[in-house]
C-alpha atoms as a PDB file:
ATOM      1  CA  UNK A   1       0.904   2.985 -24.972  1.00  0.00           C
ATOM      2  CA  UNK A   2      -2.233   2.516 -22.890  1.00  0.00           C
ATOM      3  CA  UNK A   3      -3.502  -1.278 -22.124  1.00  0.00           C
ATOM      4  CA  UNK A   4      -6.668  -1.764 -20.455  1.00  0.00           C
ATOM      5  CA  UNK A   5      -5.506  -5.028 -19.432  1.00  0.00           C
ATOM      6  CA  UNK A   6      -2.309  -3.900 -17.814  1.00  0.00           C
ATOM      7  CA  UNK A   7      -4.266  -0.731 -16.142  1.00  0.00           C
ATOM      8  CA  UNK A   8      -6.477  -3.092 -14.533  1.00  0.00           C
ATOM      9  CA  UNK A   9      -3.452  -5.682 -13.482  1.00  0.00           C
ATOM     10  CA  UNK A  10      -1.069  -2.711 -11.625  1.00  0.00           C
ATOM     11  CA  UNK A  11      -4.406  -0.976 -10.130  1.00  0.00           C
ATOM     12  CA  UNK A  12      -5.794  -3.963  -8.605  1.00  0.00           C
ATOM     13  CA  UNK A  13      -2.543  -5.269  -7.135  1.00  0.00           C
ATOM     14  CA  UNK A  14      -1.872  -1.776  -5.959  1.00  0.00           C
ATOM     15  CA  UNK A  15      -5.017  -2.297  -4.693  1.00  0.00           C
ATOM     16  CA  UNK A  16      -4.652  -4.960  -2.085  1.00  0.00           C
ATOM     17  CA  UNK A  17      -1.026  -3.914  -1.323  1.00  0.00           C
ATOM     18  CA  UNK A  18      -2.216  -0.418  -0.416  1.00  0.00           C
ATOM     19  CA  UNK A  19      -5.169  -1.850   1.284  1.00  0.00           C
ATOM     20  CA  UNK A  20      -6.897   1.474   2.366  1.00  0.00           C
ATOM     21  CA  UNK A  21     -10.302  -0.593   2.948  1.00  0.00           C
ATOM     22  CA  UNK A  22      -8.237  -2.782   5.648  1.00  0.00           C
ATOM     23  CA  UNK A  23      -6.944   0.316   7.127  1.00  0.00           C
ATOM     24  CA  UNK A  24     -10.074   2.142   7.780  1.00  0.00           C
ATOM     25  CA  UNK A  25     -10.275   1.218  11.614  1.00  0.00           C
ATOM     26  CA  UNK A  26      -6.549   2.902  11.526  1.00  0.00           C
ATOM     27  CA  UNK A  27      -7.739   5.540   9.759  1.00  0.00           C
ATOM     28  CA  UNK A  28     -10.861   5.882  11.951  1.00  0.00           C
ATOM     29  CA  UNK A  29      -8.971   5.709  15.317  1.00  0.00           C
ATOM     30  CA  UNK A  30      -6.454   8.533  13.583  1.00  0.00           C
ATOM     31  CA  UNK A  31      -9.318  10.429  12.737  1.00  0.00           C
ATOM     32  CA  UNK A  32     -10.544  10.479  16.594  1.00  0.00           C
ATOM     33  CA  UNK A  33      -7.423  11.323  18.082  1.00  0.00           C
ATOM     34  CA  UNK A  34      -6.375  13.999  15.911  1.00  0.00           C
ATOM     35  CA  UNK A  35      -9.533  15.454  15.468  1.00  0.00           C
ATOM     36  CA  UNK A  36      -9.752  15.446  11.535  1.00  0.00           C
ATOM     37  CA  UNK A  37      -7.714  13.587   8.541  1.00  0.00           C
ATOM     38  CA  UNK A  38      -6.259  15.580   6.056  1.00  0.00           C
ATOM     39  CA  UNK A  39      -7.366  13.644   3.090  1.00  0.00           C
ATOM     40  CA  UNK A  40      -6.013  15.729   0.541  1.00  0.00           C
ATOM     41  CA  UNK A  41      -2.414  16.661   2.051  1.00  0.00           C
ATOM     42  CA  UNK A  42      -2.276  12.507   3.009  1.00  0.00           C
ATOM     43  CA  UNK A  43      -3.244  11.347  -0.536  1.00  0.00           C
ATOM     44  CA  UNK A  44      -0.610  14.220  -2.225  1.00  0.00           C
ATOM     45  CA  UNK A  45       2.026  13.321  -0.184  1.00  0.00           C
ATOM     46  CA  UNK A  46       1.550   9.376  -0.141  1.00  0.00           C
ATOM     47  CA  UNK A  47       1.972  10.408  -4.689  1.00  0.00           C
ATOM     48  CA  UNK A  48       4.610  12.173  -4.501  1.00  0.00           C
ATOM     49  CA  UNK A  49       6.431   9.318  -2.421  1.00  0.00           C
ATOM     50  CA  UNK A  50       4.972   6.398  -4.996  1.00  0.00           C
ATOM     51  CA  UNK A  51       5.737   8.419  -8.195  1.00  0.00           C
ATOM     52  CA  UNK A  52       9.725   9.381  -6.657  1.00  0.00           C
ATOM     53  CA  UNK A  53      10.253   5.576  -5.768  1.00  0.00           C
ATOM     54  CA  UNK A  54       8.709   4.455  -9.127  1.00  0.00           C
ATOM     55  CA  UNK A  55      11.000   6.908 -11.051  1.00  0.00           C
ATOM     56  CA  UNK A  56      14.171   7.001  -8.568  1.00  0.00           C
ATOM     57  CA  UNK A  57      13.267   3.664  -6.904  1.00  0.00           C
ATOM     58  CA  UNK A  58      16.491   1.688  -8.736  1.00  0.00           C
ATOM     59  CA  UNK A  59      19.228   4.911  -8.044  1.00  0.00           C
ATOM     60  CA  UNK A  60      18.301   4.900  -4.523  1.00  0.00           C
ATOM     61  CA  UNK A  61      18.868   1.253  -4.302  1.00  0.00           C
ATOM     62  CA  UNK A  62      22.127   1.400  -6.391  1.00  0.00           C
ATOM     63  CA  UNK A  63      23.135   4.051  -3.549  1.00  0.00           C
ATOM     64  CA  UNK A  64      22.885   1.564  -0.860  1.00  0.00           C
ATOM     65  CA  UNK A  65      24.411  -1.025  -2.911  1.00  0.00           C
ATOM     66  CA  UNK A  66      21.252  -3.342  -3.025  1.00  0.00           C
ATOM     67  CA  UNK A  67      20.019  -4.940  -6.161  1.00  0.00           C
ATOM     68  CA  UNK A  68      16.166  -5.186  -6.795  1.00  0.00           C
ATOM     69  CA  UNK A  69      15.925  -8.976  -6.511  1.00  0.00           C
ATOM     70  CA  UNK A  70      16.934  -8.336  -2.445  1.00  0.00           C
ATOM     71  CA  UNK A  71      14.906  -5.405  -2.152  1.00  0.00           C
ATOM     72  CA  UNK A  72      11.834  -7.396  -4.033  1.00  0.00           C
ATOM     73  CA  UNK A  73      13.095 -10.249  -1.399  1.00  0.00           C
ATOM     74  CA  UNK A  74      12.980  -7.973   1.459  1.00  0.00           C
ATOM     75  CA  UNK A  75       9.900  -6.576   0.362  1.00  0.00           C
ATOM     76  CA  UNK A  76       7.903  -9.897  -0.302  1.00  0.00           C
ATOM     77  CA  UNK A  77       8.784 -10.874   3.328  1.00  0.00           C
ATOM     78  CA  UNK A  78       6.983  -7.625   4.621  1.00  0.00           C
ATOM     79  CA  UNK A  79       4.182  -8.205   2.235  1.00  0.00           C
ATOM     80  CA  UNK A  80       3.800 -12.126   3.535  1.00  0.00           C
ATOM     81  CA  UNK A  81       4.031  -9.982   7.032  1.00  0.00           C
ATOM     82  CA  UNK A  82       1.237  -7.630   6.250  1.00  0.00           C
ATOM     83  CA  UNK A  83      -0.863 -10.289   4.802  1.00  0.00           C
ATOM     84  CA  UNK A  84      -0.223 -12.733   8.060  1.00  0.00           C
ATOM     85  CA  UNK A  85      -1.358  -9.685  10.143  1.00  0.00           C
ATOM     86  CA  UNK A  86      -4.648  -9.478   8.085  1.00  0.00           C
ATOM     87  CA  UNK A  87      -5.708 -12.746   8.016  1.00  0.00           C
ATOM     88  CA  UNK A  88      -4.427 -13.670  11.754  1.00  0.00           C
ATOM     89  CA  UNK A  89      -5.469 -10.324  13.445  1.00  0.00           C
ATOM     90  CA  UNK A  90      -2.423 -10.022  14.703  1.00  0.00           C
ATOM     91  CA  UNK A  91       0.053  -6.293  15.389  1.00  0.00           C
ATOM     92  CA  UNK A  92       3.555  -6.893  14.090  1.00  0.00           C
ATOM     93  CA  UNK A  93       4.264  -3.549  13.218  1.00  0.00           C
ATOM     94  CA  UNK A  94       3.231  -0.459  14.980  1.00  0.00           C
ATOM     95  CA  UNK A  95       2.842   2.759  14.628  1.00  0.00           C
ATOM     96  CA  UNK A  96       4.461   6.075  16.790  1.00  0.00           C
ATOM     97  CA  UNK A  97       1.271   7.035  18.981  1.00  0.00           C
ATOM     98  CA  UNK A  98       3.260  10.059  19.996  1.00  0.00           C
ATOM     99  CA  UNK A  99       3.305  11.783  16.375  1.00  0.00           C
ATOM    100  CA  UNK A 100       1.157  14.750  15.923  1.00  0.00           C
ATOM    101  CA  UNK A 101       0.490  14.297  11.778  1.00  0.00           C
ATOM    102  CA  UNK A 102      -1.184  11.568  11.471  1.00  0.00           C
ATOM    103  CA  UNK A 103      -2.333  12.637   8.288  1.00  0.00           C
ATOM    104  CA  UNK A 104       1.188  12.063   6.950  1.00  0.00           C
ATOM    105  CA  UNK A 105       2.650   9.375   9.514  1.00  0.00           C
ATOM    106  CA  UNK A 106       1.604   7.168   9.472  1.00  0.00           C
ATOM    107  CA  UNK A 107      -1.507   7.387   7.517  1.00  0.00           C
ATOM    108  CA  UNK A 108       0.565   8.427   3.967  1.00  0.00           C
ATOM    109  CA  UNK A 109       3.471   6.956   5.100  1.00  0.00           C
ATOM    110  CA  UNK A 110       3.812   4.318   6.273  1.00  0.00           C
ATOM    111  CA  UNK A 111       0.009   2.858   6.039  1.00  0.00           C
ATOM    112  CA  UNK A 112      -0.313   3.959   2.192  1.00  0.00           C
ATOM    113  CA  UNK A 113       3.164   4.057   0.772  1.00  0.00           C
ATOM    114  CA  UNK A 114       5.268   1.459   2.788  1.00  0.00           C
ATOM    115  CA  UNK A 115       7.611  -0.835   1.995  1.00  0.00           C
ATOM    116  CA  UNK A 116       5.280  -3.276   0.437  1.00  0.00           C
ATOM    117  CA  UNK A 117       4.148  -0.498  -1.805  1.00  0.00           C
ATOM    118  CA  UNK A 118       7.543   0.778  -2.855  1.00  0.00           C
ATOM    119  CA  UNK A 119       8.749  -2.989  -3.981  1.00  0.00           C
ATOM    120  CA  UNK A 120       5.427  -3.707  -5.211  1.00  0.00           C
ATOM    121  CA  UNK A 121       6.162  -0.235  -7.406  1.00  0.00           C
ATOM    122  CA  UNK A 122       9.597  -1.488  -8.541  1.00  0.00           C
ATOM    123  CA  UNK A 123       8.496  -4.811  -9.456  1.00  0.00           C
ATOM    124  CA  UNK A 124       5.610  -3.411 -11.857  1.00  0.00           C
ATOM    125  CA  UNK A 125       7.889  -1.263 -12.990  1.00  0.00           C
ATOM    126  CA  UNK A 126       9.858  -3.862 -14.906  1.00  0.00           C
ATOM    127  CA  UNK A 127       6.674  -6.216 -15.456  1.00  0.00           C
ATOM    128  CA  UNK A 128       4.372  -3.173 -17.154  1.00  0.00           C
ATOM    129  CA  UNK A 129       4.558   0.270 -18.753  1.00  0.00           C
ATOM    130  CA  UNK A 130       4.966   3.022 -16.980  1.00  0.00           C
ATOM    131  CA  UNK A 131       1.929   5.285 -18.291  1.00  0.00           C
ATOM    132  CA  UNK A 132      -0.170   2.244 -16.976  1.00  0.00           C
ATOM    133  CA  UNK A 133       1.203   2.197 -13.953  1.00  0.00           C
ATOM    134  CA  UNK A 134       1.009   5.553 -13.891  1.00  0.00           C
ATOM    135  CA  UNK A 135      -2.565   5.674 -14.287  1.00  0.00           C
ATOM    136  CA  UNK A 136      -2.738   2.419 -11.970  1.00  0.00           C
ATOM    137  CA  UNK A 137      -1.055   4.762  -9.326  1.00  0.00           C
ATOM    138  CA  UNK A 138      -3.813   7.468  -9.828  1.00  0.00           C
ATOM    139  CA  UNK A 139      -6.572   5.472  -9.623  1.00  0.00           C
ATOM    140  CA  UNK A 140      -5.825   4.144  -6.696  1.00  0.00           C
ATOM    141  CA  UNK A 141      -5.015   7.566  -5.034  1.00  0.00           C
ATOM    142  CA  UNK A 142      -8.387   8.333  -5.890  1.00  0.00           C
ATOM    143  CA  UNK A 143     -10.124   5.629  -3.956  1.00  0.00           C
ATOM    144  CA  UNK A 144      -7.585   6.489  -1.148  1.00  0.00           C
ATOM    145  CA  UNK A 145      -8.798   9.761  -1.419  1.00  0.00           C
ATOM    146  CA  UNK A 146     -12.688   8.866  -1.413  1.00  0.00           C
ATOM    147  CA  UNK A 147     -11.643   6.339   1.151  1.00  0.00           C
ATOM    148  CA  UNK A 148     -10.275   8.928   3.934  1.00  0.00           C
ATOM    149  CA  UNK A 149     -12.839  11.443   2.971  1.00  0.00           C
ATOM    150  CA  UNK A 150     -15.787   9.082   3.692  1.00  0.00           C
ATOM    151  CA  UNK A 151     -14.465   6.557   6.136  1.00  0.00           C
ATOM    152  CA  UNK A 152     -16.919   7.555   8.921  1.00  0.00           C
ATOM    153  CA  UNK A 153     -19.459   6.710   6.546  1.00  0.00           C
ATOM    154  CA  UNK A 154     -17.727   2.926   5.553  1.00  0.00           C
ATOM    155  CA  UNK A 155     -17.572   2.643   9.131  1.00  0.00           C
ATOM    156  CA  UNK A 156     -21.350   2.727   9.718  1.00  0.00           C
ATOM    157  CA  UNK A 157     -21.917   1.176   6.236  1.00  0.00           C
ATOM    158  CA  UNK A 158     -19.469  -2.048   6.782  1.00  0.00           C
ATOM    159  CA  UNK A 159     -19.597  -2.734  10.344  1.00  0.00           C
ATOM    160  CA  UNK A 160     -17.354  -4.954  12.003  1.00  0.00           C
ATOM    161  CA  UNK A 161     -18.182  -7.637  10.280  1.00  0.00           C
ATOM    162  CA  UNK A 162     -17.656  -6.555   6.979  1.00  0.00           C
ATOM    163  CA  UNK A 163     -14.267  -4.897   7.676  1.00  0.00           C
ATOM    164  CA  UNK A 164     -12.705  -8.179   9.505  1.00  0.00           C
ATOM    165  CA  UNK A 165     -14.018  -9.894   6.066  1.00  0.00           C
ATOM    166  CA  UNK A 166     -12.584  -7.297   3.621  1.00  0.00           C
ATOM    167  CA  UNK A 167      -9.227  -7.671   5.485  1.00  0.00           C
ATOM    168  CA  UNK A 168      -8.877 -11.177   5.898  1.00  0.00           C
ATOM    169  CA  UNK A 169      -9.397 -11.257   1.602  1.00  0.00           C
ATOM    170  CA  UNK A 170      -6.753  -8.879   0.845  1.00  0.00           C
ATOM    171  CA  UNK A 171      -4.950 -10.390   3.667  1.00  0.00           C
ATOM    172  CA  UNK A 172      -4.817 -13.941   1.083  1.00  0.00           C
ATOM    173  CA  UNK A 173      -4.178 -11.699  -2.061  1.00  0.00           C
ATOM    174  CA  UNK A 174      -1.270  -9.929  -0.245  1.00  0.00           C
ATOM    175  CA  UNK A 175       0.264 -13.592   0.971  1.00  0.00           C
ATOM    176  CA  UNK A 176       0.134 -14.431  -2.697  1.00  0.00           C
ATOM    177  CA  UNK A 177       1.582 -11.540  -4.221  1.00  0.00           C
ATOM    178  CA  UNK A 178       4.393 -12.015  -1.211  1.00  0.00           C
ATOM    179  CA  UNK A 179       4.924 -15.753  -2.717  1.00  0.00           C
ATOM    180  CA  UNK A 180       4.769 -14.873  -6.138  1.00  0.00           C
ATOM    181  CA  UNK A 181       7.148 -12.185  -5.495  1.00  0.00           C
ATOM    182  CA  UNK A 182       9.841 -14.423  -3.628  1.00  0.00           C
ATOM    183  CA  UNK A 183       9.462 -17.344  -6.316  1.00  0.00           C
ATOM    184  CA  UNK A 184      10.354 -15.005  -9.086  1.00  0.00           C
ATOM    185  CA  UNK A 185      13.564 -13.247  -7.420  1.00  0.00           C
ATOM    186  CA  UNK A 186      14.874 -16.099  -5.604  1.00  0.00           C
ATOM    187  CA  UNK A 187      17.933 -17.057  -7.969  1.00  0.00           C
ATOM    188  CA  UNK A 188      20.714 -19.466  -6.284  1.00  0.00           C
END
């Protein structure tokens, strides 16, 4: 049932896909604008998205007509996308500055549950079991949670410095997860 080994597999590559340590300086420039981040209505909405594509992920896809290899395909290109942003500093994707929730877009969707995040779900979803990812999933909603309640404090605590580092690491673990994705749907 539970497998320590698999727990720590699905949370840590949730981990750098989710990437809440990356996103702080999002989250911090959210924060200012709107006044206050709702860490709690961010982190139970960006659950119920994760745990509806984990269970309903394959159905919705079937609805379009898509199979999972192109969706993983799709989704290992945005990953390689996300993880050329980190490590280059670069914007290729941006976010609505005109919304008014930021604590649910972008911050809980897109920023924690985006399309990286919902293949990365499907793809663990036929590689482990689902109480582990399961528990994988809740872990790292917790840190998301501890992340967005104390991310003025990280801020002061990690300085520049340490942020650019954090992201330009998970920035590498993301291009490899991207590669590692593509090499193992790519079927001609």
């Amino acid at each position: 049932m539970f497998n320590f080994k698999e727990i720590l597999s699905v949370t840590l590559i949730l981990f750098a896909v989710i990437d809440i340590l990356g996103s702080i300086p999002i989250i911090i420039q959210l924060r200012q604008r709107e006044g206050v981040i709702q860490s709690g209505k961010a982190t139970l909405v960006a659950a119920v998205i994760m745990v509806v594509f984990l269970f309903l992920g394959q159905e919705i896809l079937k609805l379009f007509g898509l199979d999972f290899q192109s969706f993983a395909l799709a989704g290992a290109i945005i990953i390689f996308l996300f993880g050329m942003e980190m490590i280059l500093g670069i914007n290729l994707f941006h976010n609505n500055p005109e919304s008014q929730s930021g604590s649910i877009v972008p911050l809980a969707f897109p920023l924690i549950v985006g399309a990286g995040t919902m293949t990365t779900l499907l793809s663990l979803r036929a590689a482990y079991g689902l109480p582990n990812i399961l528990v994988g999933i809740l872990l790292n909603l917790l840190f998301v949670y501890i992340v967005l309640k104390s991310s003025g404090w990280l801020e002061r605590k990690l300085g520049q410095a340490g942020m650019d580092v954090l992201r330009k690491v998970f920035g590498f673990i993301l291009l490899a997860i991207a590669i590692k994705l593509f090499k193992s749907n790519l079927h001609f």
